[in-house]
C-alpha atoms as a PDB file:
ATOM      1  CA  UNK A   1       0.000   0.000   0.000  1.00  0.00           C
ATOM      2  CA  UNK A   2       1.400   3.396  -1.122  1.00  0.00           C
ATOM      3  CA  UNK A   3       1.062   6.983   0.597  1.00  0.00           C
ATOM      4  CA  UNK A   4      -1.715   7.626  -1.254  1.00  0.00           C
ATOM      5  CA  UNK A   5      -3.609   4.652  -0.216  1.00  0.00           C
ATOM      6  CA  UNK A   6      -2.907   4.976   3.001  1.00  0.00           C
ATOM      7  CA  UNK A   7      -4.091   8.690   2.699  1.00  0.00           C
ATOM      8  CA  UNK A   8      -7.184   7.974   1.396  1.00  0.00           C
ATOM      9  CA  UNK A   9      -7.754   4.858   3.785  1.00  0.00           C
ATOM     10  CA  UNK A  10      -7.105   7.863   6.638  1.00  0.00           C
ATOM     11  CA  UNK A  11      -9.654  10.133   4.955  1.00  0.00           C
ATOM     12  CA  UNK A  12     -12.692   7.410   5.367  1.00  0.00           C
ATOM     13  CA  UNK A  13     -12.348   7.604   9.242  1.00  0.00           C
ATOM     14  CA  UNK A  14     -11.592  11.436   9.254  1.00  0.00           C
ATOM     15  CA  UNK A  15     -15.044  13.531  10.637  1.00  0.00           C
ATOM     16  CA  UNK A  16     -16.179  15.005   7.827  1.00  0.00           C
ATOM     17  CA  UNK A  17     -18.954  17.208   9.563  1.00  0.00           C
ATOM     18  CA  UNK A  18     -20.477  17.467  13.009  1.00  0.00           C
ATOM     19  CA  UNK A  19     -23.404  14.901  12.198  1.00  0.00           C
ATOM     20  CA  UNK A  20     -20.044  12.689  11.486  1.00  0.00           C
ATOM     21  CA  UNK A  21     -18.704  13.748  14.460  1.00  0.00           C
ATOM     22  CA  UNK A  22     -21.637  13.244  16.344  1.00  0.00           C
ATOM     23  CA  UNK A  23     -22.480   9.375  15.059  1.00  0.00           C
ATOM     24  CA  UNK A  24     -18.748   8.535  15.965  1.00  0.00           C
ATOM     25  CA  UNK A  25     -19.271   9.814  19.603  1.00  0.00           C
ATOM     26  CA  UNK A  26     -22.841   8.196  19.900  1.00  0.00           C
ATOM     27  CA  UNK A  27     -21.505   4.508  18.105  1.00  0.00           C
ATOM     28  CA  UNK A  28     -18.813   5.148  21.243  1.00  0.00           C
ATOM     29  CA  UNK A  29     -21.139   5.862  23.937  1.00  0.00           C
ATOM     30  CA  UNK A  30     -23.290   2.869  22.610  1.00  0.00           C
ATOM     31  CA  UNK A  31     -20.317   0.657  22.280  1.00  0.00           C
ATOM     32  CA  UNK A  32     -19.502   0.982  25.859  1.00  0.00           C
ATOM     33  CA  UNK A  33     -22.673   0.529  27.227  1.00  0.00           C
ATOM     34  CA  UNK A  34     -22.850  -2.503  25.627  1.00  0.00           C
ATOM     35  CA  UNK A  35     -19.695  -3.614  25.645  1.00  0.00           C
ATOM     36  CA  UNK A  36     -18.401  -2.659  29.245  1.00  0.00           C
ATOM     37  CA  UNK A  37     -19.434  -4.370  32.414  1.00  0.00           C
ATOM     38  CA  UNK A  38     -18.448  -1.664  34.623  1.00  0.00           C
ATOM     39  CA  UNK A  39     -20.010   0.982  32.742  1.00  0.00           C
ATOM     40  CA  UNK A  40     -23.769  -0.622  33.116  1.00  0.00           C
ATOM     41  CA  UNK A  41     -22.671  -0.752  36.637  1.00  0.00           C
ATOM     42  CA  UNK A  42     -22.272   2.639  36.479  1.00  0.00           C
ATOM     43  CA  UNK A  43     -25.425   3.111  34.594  1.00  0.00           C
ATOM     44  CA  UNK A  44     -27.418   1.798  37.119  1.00  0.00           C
ATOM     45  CA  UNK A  45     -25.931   3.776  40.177  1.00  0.00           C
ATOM     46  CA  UNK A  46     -26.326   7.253  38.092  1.00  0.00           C
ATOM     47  CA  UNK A  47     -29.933   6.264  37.658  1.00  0.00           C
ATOM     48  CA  UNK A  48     -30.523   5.546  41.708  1.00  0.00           C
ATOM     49  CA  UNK A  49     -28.431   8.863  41.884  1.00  0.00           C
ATOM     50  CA  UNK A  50     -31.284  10.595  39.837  1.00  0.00           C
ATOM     51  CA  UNK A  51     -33.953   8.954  41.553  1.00  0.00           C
ATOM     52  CA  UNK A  52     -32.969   9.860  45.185  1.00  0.00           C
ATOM     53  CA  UNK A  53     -32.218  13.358  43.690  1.00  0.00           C
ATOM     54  CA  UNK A  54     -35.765  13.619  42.711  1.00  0.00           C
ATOM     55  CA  UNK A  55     -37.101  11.411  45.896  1.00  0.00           C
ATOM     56  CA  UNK A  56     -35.135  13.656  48.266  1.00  0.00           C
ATOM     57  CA  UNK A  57     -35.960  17.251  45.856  1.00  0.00           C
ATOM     58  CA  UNK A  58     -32.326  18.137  46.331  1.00  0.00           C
ATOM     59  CA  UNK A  59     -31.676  22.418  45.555  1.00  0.00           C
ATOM     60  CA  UNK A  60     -30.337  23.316  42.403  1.00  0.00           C
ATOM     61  CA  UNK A  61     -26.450  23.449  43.652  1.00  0.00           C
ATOM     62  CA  UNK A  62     -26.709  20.025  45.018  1.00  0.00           C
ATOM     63  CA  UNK A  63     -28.069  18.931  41.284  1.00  0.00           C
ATOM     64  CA  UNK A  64     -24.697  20.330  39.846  1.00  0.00           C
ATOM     65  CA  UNK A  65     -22.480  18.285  41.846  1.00  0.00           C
ATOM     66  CA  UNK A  66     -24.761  14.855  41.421  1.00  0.00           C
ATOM     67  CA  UNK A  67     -24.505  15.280  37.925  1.00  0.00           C
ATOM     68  CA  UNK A  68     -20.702  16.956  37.799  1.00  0.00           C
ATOM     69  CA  UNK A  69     -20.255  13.598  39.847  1.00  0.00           C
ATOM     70  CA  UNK A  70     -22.275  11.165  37.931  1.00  0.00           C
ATOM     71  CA  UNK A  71     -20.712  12.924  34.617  1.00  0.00           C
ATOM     72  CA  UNK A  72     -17.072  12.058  35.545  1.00  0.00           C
ATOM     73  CA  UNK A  73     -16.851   8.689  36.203  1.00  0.00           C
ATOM     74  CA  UNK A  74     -19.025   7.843  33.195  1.00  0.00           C
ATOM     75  CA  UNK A  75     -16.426  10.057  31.332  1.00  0.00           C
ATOM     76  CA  UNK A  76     -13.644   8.624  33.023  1.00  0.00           C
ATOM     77  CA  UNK A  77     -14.960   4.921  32.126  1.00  0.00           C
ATOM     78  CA  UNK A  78     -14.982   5.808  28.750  1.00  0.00           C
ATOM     79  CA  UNK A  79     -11.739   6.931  28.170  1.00  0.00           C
ATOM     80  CA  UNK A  80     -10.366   3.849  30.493  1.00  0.00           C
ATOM     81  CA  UNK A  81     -12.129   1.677  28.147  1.00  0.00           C
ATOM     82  CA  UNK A  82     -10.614   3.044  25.245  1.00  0.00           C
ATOM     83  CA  UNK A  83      -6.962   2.960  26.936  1.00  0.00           C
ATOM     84  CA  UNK A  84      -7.457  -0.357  27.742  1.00  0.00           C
ATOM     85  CA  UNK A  85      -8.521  -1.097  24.549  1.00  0.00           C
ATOM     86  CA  UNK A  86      -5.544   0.684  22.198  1.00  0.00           C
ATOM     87  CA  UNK A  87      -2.955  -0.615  25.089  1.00  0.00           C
ATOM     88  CA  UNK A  88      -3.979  -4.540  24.113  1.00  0.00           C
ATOM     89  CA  UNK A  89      -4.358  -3.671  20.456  1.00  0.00           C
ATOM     90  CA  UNK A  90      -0.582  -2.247  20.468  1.00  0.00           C
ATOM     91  CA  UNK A  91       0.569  -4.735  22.727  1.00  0.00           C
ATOM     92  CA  UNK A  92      -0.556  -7.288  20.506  1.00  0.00           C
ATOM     93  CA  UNK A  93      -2.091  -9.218  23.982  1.00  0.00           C
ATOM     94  CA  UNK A  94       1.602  -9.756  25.049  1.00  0.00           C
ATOM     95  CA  UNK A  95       2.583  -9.144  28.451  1.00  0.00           C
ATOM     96  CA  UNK A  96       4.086  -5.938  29.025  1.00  0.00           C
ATOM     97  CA  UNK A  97       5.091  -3.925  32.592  1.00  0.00           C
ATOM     98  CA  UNK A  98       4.509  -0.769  30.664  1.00  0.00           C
ATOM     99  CA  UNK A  99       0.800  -2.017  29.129  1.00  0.00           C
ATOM    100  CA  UNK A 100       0.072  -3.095  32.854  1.00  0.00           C
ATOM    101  CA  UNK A 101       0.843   0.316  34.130  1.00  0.00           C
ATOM    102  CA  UNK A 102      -0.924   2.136  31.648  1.00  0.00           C
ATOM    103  CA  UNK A 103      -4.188  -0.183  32.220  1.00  0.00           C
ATOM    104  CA  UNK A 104      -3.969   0.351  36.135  1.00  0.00           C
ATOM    105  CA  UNK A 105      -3.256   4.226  35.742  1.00  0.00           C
ATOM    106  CA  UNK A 106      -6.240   4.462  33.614  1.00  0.00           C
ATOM    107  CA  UNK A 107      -8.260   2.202  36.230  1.00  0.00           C
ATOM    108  CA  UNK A 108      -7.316   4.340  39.296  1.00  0.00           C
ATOM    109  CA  UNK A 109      -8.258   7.396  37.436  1.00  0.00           C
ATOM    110  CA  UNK A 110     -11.928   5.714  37.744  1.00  0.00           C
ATOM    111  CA  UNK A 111     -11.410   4.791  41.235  1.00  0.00           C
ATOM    112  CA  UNK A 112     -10.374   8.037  41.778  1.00  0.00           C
ATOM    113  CA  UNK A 113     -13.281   9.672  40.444  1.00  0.00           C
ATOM    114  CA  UNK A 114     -15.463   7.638  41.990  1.00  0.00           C
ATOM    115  CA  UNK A 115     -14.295   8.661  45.183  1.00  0.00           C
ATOM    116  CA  UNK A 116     -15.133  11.759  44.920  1.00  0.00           C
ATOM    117  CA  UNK A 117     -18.959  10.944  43.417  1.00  0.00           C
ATOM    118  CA  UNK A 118     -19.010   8.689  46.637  1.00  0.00           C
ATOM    119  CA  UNK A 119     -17.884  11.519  48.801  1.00  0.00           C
ATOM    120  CA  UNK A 120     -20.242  13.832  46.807  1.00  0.00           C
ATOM    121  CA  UNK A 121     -23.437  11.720  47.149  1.00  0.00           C
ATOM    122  CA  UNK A 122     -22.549  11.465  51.220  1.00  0.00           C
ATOM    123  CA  UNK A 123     -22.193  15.089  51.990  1.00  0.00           C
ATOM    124  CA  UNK A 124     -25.578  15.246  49.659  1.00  0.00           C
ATOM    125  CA  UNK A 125     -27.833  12.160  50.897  1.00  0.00           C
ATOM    126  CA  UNK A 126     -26.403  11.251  54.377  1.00  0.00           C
ATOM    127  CA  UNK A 127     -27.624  14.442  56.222  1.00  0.00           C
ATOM    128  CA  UNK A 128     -31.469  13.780  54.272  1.00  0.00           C
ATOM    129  CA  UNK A 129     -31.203  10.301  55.216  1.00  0.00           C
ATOM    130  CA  UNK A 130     -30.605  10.838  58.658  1.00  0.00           C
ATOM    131  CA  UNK A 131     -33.225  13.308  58.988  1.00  0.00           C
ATOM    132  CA  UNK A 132     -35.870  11.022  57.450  1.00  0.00           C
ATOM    133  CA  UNK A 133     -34.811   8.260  60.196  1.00  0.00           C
ATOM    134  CA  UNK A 134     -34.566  10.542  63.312  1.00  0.00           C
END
C-alpha cells in the first residue's frame, strides 16, 4: 500500500462534519454501554443517583455536583475503556510492565473519580437520610 492509499484509507475515518462527528461519539457511547461491564454498573448507580435526587428534591447546587459527579466517572470509564482497549491492540495481547501500568493508571483514574462521586453523594444524601430516620 502506497502513501496515497494509506491517505485515502485515513480520509474514510476522518469527521467530515459534526453529524459525522456526532455518530462517531454516539456509536462510542453505545459501544460501551454494551460492551463494558463496569459501565452498566455505572449506569445503574447514576440512575438511583437521579432517583434519590428527585425522591429527596435536592436544591439546584446540590443537582450540579450529582450530575458533575455522575458525569465524571461515566467520562472517566470511557476513556479507560478506550486505553485499555488501544494498550492490548498495540501490545498485541503480550505481556508488558509498561501495558500493565498504563491499564492500572487508567483504572485508578476511575477509582479516583469515583471517590469523589461517593464523597459527593454522602455530603448530599447522608444528612437527608438521617433526617428522614430521626
Amino acid at each position: 500500500m502506497d502513501y496515497q492509499d494509506r491517505n485515502n484509507q485515513r480520509k474514510k475515518w476522518k469527521n467530515r462534519d459534526l453529524l459525522t462527528s456526532m455518530e462517531f461519539a454516539l456509536t462510542g457511547l453505545y459501544t460501551a454501554f454494551k460492551e463494558e461491564r463496569n459501565m452498566k454498573k455505572h449506569a445503574v448507580s447514576a440512575v438511583l443517583v437521579i432517583l434519590l435526587g428527585l425522591l429527596f428534591r435536592v436544591s439546584a447546587t446540590e443537582w450540579l455536583f450529582l450530575l458533575l459527579a455522575v458525569s465524571l466517572v461515566i467520562a472517566f470509564e470511557i476513556v479507560n475503556s478506550a486505553i485499555e482497549n488501544v494498550v492490548d491492540l498495540a501490545s498485541d495481547y503480550h505481556f508488558s510492565m509498561l501495558a500493565k501500568n498504563a491499564k492500572d493508571m487508567a483504572a485508578a483514574a476511575v477509582l479516583f473519580v469515583s471517590g469523589y462521586a461517593l464523597v459527593t453523594g454522602s455530603i448530599i444524601f447522608l444528612p437527608k437520610i438521617w433526617q428522614l430516620l430521626f
